[in-house]
Structures are given as C-alpha cells and as structure tokens.
PDB file of N, CA and C in Angstrom:
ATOM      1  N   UNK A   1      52.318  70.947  58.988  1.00  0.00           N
ATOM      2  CA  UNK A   1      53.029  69.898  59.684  1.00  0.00           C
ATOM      3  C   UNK A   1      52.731  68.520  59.076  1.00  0.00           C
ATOM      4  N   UNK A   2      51.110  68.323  58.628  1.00  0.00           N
ATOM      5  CA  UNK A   2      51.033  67.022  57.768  1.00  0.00           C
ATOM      6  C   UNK A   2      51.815  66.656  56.396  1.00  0.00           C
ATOM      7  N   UNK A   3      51.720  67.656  56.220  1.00  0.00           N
ATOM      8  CA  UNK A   3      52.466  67.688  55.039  1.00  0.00           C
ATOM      9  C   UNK A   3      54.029  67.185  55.062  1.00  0.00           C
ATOM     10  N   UNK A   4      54.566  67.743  56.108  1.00  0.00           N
ATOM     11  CA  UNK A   4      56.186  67.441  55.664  1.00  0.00           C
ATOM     12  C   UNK A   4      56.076  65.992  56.632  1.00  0.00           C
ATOM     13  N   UNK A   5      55.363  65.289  56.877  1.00  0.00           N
ATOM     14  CA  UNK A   5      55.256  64.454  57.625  1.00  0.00           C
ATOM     15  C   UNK A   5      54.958  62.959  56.171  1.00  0.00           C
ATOM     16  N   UNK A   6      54.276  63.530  55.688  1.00  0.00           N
ATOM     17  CA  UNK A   6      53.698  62.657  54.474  1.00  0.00           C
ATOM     18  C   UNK A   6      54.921  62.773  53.773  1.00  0.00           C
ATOM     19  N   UNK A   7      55.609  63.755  53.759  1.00  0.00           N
ATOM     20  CA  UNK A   7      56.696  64.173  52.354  1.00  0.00           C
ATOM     21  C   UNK A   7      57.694  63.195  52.801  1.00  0.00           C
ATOM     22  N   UNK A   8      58.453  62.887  54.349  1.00  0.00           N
ATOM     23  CA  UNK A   8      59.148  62.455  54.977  1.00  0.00           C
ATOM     24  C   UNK A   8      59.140  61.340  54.760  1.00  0.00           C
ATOM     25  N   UNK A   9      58.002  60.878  54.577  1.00  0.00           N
ATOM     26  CA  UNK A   9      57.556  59.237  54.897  1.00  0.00           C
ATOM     27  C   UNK A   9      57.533  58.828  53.127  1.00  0.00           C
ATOM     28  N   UNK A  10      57.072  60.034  52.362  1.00  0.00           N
ATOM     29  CA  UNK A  10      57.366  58.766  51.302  1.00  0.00           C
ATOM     30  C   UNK A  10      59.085  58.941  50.940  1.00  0.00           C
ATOM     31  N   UNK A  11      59.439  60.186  51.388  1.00  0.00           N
ATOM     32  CA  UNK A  11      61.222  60.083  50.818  1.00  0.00           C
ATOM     33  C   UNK A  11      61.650  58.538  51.333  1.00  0.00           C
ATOM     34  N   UNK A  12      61.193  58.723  52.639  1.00  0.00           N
ATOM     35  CA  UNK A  12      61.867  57.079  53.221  1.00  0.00           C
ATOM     36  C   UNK A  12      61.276  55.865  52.225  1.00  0.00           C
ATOM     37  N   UNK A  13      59.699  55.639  52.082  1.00  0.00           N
ATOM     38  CA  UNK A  13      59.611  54.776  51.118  1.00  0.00           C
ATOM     39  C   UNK A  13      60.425  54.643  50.322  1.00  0.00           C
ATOM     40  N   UNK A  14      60.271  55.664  49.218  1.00  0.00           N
ATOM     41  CA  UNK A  14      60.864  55.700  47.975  1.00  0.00           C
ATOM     42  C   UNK A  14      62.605  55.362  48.170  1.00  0.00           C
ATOM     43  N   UNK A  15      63.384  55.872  48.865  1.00  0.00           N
ATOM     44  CA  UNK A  15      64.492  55.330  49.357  1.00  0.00           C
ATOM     45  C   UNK A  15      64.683  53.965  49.735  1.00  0.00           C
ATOM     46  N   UNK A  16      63.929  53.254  50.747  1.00  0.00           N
ATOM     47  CA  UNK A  16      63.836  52.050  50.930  1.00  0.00           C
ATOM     48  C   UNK A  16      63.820  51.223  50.137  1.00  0.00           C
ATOM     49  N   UNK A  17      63.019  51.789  49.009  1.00  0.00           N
ATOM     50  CA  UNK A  17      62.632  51.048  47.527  1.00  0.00           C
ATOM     51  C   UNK A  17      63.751  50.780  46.902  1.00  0.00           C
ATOM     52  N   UNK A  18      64.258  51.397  46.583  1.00  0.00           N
ATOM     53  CA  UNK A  18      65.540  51.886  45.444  1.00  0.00           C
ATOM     54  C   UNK A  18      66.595  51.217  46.007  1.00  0.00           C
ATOM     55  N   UNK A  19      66.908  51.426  47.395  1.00  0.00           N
ATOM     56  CA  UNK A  19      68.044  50.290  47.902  1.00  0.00           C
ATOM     57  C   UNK A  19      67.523  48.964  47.554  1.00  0.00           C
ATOM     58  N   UNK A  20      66.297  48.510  48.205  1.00  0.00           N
ATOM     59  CA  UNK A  20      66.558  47.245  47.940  1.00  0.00           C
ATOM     60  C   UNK A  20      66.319  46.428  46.351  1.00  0.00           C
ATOM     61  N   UNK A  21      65.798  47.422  45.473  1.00  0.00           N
ATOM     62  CA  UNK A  21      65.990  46.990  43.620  1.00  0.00           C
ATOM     63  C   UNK A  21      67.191  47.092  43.876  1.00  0.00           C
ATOM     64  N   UNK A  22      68.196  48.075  44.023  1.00  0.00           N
ATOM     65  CA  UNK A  22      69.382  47.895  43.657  1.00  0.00           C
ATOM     66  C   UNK A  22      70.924  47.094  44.103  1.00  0.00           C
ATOM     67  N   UNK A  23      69.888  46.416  45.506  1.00  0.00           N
ATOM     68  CA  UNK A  23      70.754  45.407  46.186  1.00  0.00           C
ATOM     69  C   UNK A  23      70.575  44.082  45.939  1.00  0.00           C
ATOM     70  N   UNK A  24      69.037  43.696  45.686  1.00  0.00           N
ATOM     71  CA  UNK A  24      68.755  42.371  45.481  1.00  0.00           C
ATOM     72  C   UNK A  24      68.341  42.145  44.047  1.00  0.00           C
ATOM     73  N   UNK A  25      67.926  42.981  43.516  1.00  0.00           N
ATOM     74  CA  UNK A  25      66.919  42.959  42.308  1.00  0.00           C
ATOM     75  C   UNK A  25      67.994  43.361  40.671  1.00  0.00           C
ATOM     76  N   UNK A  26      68.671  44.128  41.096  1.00  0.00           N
ATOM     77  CA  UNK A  26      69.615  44.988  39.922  1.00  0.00           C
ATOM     78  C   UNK A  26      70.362  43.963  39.747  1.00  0.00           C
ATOM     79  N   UNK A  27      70.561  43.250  38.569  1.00  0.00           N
ATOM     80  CA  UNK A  27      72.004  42.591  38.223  1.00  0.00           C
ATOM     81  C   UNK A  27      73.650  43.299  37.960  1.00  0.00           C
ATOM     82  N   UNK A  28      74.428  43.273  38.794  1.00  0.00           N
ATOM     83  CA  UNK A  28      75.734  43.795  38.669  1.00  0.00           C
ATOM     84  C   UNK A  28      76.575  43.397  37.622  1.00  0.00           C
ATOM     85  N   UNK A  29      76.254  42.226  37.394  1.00  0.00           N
ATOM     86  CA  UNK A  29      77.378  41.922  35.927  1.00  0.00           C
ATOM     87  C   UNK A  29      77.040  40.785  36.126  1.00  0.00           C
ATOM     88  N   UNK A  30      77.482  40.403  34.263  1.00  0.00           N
ATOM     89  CA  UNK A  30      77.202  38.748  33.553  1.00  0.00           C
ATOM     90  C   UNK A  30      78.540  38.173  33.711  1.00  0.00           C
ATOM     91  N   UNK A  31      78.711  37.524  33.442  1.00  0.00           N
ATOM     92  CA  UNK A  31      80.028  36.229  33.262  1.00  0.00           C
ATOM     93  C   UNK A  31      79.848  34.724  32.737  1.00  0.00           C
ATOM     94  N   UNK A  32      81.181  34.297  32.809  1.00  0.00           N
ATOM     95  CA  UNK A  32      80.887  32.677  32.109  1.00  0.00           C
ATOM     96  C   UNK A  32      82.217  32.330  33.283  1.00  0.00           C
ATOM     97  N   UNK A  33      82.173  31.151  33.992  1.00  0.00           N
ATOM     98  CA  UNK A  33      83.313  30.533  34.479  1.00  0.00           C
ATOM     99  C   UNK A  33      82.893  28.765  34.170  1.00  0.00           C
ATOM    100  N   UNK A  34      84.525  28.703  34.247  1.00  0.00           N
ATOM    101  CA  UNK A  34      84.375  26.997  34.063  1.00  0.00           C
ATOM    102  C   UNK A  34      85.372  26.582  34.679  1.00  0.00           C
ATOM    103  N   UNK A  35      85.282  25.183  34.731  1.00  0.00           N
ATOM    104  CA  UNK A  35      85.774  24.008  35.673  1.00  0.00           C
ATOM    105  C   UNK A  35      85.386  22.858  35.603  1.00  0.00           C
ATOM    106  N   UNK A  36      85.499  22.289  37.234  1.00  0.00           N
ATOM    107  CA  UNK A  36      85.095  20.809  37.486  1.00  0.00           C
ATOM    108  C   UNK A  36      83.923  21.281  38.235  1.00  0.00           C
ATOM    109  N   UNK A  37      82.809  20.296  38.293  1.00  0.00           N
ATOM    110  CA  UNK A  37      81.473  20.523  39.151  1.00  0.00           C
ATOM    111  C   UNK A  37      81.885  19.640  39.801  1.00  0.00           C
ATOM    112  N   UNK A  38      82.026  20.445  40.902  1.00  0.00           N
ATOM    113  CA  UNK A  38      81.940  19.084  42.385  1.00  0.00           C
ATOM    114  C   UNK A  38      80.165  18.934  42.699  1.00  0.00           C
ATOM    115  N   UNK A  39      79.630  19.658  43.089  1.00  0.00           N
ATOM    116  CA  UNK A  39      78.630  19.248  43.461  1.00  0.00           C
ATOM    117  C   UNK A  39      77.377  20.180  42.802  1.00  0.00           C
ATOM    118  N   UNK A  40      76.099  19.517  42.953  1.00  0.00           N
ATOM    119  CA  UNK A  40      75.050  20.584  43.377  1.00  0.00           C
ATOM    120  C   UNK A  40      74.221  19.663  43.830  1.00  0.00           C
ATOM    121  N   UNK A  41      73.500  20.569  44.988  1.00  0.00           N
ATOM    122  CA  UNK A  41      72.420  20.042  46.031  1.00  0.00           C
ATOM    123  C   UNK A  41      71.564  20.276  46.202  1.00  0.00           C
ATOM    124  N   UNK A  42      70.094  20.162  46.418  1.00  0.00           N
ATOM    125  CA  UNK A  42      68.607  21.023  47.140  1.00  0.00           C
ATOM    126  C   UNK A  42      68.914  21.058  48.461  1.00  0.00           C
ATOM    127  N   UNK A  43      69.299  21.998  48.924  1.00  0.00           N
ATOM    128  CA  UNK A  43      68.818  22.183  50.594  1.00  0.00           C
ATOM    129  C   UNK A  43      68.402  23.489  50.553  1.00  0.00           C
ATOM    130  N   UNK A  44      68.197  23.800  52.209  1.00  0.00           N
ATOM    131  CA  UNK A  44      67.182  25.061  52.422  1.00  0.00           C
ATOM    132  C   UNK A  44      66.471  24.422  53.558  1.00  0.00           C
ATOM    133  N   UNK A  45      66.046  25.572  54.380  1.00  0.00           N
ATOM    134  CA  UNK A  45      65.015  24.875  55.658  1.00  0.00           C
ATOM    135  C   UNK A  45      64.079  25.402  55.524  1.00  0.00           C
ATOM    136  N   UNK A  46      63.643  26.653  55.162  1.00  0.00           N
ATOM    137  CA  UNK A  46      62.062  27.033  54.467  1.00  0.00           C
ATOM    138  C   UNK A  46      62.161  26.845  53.405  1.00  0.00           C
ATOM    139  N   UNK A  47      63.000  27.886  52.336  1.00  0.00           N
ATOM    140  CA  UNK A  47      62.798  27.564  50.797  1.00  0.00           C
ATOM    141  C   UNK A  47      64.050  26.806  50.209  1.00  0.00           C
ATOM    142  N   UNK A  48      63.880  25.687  49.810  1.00  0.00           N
ATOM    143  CA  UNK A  48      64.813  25.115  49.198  1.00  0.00           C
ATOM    144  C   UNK A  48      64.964  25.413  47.933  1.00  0.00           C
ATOM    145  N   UNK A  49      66.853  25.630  47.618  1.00  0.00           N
ATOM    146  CA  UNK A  49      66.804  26.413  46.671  1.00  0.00           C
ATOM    147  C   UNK A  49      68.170  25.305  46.209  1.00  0.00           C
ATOM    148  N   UNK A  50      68.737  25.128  45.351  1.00  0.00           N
ATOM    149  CA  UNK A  50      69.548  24.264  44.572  1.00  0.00           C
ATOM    150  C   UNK A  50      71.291  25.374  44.557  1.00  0.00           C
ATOM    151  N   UNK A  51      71.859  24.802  44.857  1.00  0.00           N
ATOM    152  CA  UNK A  51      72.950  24.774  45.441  1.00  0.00           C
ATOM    153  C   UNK A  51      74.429  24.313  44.536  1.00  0.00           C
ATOM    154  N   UNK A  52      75.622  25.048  44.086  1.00  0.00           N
ATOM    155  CA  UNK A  52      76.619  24.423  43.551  1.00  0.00           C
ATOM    156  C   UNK A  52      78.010  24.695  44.382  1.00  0.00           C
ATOM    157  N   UNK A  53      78.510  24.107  43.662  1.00  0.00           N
ATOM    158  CA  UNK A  53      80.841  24.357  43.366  1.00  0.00           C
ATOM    159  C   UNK A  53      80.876  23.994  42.270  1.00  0.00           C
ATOM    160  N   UNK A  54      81.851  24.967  42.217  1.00  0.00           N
ATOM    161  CA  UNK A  54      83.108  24.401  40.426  1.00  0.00           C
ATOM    162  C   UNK A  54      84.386  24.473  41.011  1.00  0.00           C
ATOM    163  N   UNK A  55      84.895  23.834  41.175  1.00  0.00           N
ATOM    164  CA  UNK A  55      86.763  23.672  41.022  1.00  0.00           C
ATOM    165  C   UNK A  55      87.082  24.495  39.758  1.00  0.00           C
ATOM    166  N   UNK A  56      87.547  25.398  39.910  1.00  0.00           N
ATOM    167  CA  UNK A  56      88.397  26.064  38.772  1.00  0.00           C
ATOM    168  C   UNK A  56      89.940  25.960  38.606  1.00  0.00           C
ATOM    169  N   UNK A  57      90.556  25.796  37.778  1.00  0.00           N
ATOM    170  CA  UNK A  57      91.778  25.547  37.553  1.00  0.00           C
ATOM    171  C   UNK A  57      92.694  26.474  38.007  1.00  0.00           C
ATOM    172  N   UNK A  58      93.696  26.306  38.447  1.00  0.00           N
ATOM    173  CA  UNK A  58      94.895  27.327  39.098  1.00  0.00           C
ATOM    174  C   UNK A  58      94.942  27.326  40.227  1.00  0.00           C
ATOM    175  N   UNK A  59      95.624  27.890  41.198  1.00  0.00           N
ATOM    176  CA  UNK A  59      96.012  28.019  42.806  1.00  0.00           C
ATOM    177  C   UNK A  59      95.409  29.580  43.337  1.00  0.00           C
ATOM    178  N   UNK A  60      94.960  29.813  44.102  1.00  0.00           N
ATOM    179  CA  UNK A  60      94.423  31.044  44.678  1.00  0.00           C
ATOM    180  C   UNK A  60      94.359  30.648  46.442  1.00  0.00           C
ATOM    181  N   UNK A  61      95.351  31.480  46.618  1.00  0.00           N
ATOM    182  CA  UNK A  61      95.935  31.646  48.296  1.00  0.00           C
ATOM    183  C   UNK A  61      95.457  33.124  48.974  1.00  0.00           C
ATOM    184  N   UNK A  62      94.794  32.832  49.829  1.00  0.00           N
ATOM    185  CA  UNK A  62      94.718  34.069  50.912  1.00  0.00           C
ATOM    186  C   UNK A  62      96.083  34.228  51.709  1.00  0.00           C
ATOM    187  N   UNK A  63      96.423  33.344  52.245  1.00  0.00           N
ATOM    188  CA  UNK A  63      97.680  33.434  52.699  1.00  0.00           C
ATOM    189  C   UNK A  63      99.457  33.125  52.032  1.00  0.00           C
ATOM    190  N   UNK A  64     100.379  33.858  52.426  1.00  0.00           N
ATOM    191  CA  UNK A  64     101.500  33.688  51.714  1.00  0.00           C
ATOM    192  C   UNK A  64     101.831  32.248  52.083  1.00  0.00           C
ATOM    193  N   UNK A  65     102.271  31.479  50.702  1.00  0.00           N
ATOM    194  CA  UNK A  65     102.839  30.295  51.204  1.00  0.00           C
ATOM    195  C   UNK A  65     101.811  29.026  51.655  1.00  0.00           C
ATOM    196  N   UNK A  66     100.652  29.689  51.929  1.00  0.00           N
ATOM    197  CA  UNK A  66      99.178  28.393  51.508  1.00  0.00           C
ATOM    198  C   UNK A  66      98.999  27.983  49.982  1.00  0.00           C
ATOM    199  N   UNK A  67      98.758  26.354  49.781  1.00  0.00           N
ATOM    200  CA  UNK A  67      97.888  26.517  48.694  1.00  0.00           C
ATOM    201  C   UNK A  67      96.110  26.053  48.936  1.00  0.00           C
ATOM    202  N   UNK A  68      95.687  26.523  47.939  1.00  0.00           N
ATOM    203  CA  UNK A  68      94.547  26.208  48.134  1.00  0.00           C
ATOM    204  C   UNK A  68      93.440  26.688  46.895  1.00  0.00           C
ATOM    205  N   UNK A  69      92.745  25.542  46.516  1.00  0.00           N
ATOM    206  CA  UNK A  69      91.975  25.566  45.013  1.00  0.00           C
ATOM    207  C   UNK A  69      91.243  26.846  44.952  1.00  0.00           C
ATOM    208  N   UNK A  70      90.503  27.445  43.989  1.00  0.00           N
ATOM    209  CA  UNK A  70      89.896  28.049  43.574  1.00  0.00           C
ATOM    210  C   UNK A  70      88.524  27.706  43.117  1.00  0.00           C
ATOM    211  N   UNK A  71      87.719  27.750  44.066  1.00  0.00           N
ATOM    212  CA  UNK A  71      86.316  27.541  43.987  1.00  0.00           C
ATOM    213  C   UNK A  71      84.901  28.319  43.973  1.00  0.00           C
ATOM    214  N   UNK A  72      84.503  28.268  43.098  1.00  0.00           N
ATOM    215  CA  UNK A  72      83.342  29.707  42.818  1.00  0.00           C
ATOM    216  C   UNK A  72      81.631  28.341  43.120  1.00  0.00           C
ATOM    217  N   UNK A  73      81.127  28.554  44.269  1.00  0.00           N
ATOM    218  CA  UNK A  73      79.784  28.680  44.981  1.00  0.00           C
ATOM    219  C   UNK A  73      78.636  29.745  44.252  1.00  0.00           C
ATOM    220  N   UNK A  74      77.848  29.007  44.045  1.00  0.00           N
ATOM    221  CA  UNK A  74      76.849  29.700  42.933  1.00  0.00           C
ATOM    222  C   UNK A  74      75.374  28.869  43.690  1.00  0.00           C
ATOM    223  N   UNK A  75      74.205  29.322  43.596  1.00  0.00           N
ATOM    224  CA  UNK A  75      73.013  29.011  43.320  1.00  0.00           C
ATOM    225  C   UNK A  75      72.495  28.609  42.123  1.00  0.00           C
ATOM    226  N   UNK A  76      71.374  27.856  41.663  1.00  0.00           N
ATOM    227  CA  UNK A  76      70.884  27.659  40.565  1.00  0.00           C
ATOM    228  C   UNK A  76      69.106  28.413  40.587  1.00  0.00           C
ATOM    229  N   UNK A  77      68.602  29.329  39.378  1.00  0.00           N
ATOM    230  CA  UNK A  77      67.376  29.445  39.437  1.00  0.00           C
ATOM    231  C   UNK A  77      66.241  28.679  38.887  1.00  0.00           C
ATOM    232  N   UNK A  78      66.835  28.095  38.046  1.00  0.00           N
ATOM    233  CA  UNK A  78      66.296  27.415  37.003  1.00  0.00           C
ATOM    234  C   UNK A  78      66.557  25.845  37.577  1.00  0.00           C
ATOM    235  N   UNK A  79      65.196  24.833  37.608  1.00  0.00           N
ATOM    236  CA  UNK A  79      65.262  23.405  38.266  1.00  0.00           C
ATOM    237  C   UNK A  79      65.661  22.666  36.807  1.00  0.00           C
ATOM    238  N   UNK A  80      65.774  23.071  35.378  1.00  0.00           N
ATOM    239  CA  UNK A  80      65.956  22.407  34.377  1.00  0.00           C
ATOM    240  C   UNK A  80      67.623  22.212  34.441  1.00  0.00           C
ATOM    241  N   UNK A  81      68.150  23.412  34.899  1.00  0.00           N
ATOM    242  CA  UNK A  81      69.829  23.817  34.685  1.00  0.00           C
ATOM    243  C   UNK A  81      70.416  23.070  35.826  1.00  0.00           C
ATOM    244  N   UNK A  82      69.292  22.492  36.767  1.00  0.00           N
ATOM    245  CA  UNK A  82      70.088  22.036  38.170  1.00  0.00           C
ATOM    246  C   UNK A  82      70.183  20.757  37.572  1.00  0.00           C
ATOM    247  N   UNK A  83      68.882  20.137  37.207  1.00  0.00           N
ATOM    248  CA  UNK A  83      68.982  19.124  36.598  1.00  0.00           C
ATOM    249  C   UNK A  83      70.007  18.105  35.479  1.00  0.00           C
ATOM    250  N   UNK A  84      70.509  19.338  34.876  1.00  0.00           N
ATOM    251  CA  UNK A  84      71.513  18.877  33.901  1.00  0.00           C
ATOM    252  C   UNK A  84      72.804  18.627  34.463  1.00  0.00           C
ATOM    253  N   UNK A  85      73.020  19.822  35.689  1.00  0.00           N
ATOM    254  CA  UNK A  85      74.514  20.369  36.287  1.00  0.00           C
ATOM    255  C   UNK A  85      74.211  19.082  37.048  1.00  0.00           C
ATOM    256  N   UNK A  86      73.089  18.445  37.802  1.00  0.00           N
ATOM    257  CA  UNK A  86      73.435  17.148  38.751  1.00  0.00           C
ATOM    258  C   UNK A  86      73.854  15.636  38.219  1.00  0.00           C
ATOM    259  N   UNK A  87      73.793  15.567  37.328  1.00  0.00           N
ATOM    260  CA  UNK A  87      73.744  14.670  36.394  1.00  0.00           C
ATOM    261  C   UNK A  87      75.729  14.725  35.628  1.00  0.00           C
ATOM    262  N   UNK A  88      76.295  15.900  36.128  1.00  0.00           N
ATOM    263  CA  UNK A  88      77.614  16.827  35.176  1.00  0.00           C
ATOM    264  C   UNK A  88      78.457  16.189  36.288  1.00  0.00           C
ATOM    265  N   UNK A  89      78.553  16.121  37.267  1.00  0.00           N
ATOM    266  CA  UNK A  89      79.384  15.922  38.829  1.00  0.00           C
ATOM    267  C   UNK A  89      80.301  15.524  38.515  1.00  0.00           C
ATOM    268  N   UNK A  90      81.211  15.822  38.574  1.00  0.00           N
ATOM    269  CA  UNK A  90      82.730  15.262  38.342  1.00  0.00           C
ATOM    270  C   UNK A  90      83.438  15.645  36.556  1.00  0.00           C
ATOM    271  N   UNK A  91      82.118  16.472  36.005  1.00  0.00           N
ATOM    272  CA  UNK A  91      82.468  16.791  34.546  1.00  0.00           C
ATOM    273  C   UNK A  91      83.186  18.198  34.692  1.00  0.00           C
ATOM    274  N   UNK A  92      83.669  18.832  33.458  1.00  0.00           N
ATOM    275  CA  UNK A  92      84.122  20.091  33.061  1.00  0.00           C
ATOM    276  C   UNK A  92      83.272  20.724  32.473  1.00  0.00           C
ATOM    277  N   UNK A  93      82.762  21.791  33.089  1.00  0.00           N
ATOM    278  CA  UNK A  93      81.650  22.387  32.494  1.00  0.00           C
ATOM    279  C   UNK A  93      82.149  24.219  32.694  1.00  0.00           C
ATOM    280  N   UNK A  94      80.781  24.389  31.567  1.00  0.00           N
ATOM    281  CA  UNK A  94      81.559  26.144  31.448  1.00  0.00           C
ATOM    282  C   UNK A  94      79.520  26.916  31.785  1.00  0.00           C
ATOM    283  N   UNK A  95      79.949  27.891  32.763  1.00  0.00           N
ATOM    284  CA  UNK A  95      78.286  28.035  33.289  1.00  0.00           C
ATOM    285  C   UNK A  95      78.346  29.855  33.293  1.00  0.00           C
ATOM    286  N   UNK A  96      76.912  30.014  32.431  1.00  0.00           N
ATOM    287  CA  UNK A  96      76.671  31.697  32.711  1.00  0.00           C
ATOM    288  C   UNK A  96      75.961  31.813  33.943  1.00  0.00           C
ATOM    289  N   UNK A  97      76.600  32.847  34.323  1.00  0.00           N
ATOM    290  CA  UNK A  97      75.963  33.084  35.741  1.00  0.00           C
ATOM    291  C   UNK A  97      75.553  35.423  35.573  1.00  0.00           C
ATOM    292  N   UNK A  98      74.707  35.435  36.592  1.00  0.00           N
ATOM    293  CA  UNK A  98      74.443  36.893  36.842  1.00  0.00           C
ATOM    294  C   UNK A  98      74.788  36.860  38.343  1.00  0.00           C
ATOM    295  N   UNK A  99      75.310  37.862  38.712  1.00  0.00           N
ATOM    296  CA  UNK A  99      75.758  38.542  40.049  1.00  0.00           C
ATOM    297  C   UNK A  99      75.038  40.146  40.849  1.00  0.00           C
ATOM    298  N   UNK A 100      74.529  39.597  41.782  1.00  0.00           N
ATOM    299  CA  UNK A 100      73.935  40.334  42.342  1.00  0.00           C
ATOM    300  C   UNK A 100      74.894  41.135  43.694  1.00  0.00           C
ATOM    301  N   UNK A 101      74.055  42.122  44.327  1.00  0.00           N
ATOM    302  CA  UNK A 101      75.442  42.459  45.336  1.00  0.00           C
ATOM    303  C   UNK A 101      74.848  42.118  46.529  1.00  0.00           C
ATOM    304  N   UNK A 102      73.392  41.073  46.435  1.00  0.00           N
ATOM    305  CA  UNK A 102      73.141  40.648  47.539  1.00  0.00           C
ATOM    306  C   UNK A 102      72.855  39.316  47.300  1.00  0.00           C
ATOM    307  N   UNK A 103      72.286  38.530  48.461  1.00  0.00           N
ATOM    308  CA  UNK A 103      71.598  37.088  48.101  1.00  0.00           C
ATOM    309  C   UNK A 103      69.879  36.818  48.792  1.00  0.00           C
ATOM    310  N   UNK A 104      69.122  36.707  48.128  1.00  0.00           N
ATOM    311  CA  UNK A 104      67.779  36.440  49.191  1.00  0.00           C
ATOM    312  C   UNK A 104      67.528  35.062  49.442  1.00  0.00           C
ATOM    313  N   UNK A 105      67.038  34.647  50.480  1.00  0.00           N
ATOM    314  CA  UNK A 105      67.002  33.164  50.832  1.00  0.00           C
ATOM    315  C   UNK A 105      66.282  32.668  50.038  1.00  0.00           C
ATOM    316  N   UNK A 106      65.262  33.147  49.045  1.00  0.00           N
ATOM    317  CA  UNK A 106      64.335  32.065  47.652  1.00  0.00           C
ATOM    318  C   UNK A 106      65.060  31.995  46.317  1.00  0.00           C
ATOM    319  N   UNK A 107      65.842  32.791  46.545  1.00  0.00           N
ATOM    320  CA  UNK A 107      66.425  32.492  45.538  1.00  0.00           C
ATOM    321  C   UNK A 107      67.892  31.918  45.379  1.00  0.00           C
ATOM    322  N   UNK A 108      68.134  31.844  46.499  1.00  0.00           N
ATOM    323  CA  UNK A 108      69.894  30.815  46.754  1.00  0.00           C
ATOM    324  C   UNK A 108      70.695  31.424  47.998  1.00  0.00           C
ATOM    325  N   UNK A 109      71.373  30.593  48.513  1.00  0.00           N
ATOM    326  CA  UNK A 109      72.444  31.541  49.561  1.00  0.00           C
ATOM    327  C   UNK A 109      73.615  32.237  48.645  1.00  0.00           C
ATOM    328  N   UNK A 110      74.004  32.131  47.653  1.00  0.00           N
ATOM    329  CA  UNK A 110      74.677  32.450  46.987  1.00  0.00           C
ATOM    330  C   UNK A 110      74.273  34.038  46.042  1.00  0.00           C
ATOM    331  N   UNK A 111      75.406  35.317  45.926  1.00  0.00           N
ATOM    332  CA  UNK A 111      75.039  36.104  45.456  1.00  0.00           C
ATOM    333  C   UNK A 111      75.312  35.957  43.582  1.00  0.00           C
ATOM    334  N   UNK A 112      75.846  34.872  43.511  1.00  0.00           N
ATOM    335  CA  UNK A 112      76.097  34.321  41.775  1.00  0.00           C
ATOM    336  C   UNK A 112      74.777  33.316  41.730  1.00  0.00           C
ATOM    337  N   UNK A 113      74.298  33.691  40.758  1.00  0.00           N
ATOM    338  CA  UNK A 113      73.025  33.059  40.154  1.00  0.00           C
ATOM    339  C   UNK A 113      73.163  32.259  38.860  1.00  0.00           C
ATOM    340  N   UNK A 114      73.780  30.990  38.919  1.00  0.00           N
ATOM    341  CA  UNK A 114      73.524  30.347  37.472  1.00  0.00           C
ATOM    342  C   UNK A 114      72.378  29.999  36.557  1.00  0.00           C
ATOM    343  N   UNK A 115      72.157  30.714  35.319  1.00  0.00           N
ATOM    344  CA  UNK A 115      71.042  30.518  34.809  1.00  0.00           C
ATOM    345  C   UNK A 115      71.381  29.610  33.677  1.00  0.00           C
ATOM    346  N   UNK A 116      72.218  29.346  32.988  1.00  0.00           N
ATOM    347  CA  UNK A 116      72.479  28.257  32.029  1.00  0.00           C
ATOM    348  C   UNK A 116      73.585  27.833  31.750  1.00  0.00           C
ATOM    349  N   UNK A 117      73.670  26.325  31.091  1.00  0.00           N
ATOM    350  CA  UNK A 117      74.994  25.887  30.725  1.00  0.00           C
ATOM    351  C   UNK A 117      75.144  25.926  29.779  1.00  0.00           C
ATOM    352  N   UNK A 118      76.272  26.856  29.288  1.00  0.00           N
ATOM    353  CA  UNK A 118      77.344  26.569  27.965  1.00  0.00           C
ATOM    354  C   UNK A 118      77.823  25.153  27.481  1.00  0.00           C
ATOM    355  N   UNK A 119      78.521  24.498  28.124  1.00  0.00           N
ATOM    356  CA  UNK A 119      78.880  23.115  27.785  1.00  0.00           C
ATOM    357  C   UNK A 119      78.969  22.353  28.800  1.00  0.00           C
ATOM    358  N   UNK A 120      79.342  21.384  28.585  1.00  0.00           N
ATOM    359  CA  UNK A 120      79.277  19.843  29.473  1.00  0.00           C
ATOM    360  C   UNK A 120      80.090  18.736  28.630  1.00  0.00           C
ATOM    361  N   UNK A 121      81.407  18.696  29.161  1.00  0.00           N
ATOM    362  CA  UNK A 121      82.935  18.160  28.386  1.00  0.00           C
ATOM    363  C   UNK A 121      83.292  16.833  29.704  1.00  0.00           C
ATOM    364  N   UNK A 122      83.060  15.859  29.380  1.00  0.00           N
ATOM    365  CA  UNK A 122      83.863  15.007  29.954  1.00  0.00           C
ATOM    366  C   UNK A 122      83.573  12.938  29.940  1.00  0.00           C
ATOM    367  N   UNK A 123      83.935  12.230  30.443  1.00  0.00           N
ATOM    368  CA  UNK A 123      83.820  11.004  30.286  1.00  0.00           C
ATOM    369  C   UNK A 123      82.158  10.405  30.894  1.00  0.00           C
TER     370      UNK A 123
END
C-alpha cells in the first residue's frame, strides 16, 4: 500500500512539474514585430516589471464594421532593452520578442517577452 502511495505522489509531482516548464518556462515561438512605441512603463505592486505597446500598422477589427488599431502589449526582461525602448516613444522600432503560453507576475503581465531591439528609425 506504501508503495503505490509513494508511486502516486511522485506521478503527481513529476506531472505538476512538466506542466508548469511547459506553461511558463518552455518558449513557444520567436518573432520580430514592428511599429510605433507608444509607451513603456515600470509598474507592478510586488514585482515591478517594465511594461510596453507598439502601434502596428494596418486596421484589425473584432467586430464587422469597427475600426480599430492593431496593438501588440509585450513585457520587457532585460532593464538595458527597457532603457533604450523608453527613450524610442513615439519612434518606429522593430523588437524580438519570445512567447510563452503563460505569463508569471516577475517576469511581466504580458505572455510576449521582449528581449532585444533590432532597430530604432525615427526623428
């Protein structure tokens, strides 16, 4: 009876494990998007974590007959990359990001993670 009791308990560990590498921890895919940087911010109420938008070019409607911009919300991990992107505000910039299929609160509310900038184009 100890036995399948121990066996039980680590299947659940080991399960528990594996979901959450593969929800928070596993990267789902790379990308590059670009645009306008409207913003990035530090907020957070325990861990403050650095915060964006990009305006991307084109129209994208949920509804028939709405318009309405196309905006991709990202986190930053890196305080060097926030640094540059805060300084970009109102520029055209092109940003690699990794995508996770979750978000943890230390590391951004956002499940897109920007780790560096490609370019920085504007007046």
């Amino acid at each position: 009876m100890k036995k399948i009791v121990w066996i039980s308990i680590a299947v659940v560990v080991v399960g528990l494990g594996l979901f959450v590498v593969s929800r928070y921890y596993w990267v789902f895919a790379y990308g590059y998007r670009a645009g306008t940087l409207n913003y990035v911010v530090l907020k957070g109420y325990i861990w403050k974590t650095y915060e964006g938008e990009l305006i991307q070019t084109g129209i994208k409607s949920k509804m028939p007959g709405a318009i309405q911009s196309n905006q991709f919300d990202f986190s930053i991990s890196d305080k060097n990359v926030a640094q540059k992107l805060e300084l970009a505000s109102g520029k055209e910039v092109q940003l690699h990001y990794r995508e996770y299929f979750g978000a943890l609160p230390w590391r951004g509310y956002s499940k897109f993670i920007v780790d560096s900038v490609v370019s920085i184009e504007g007046k």
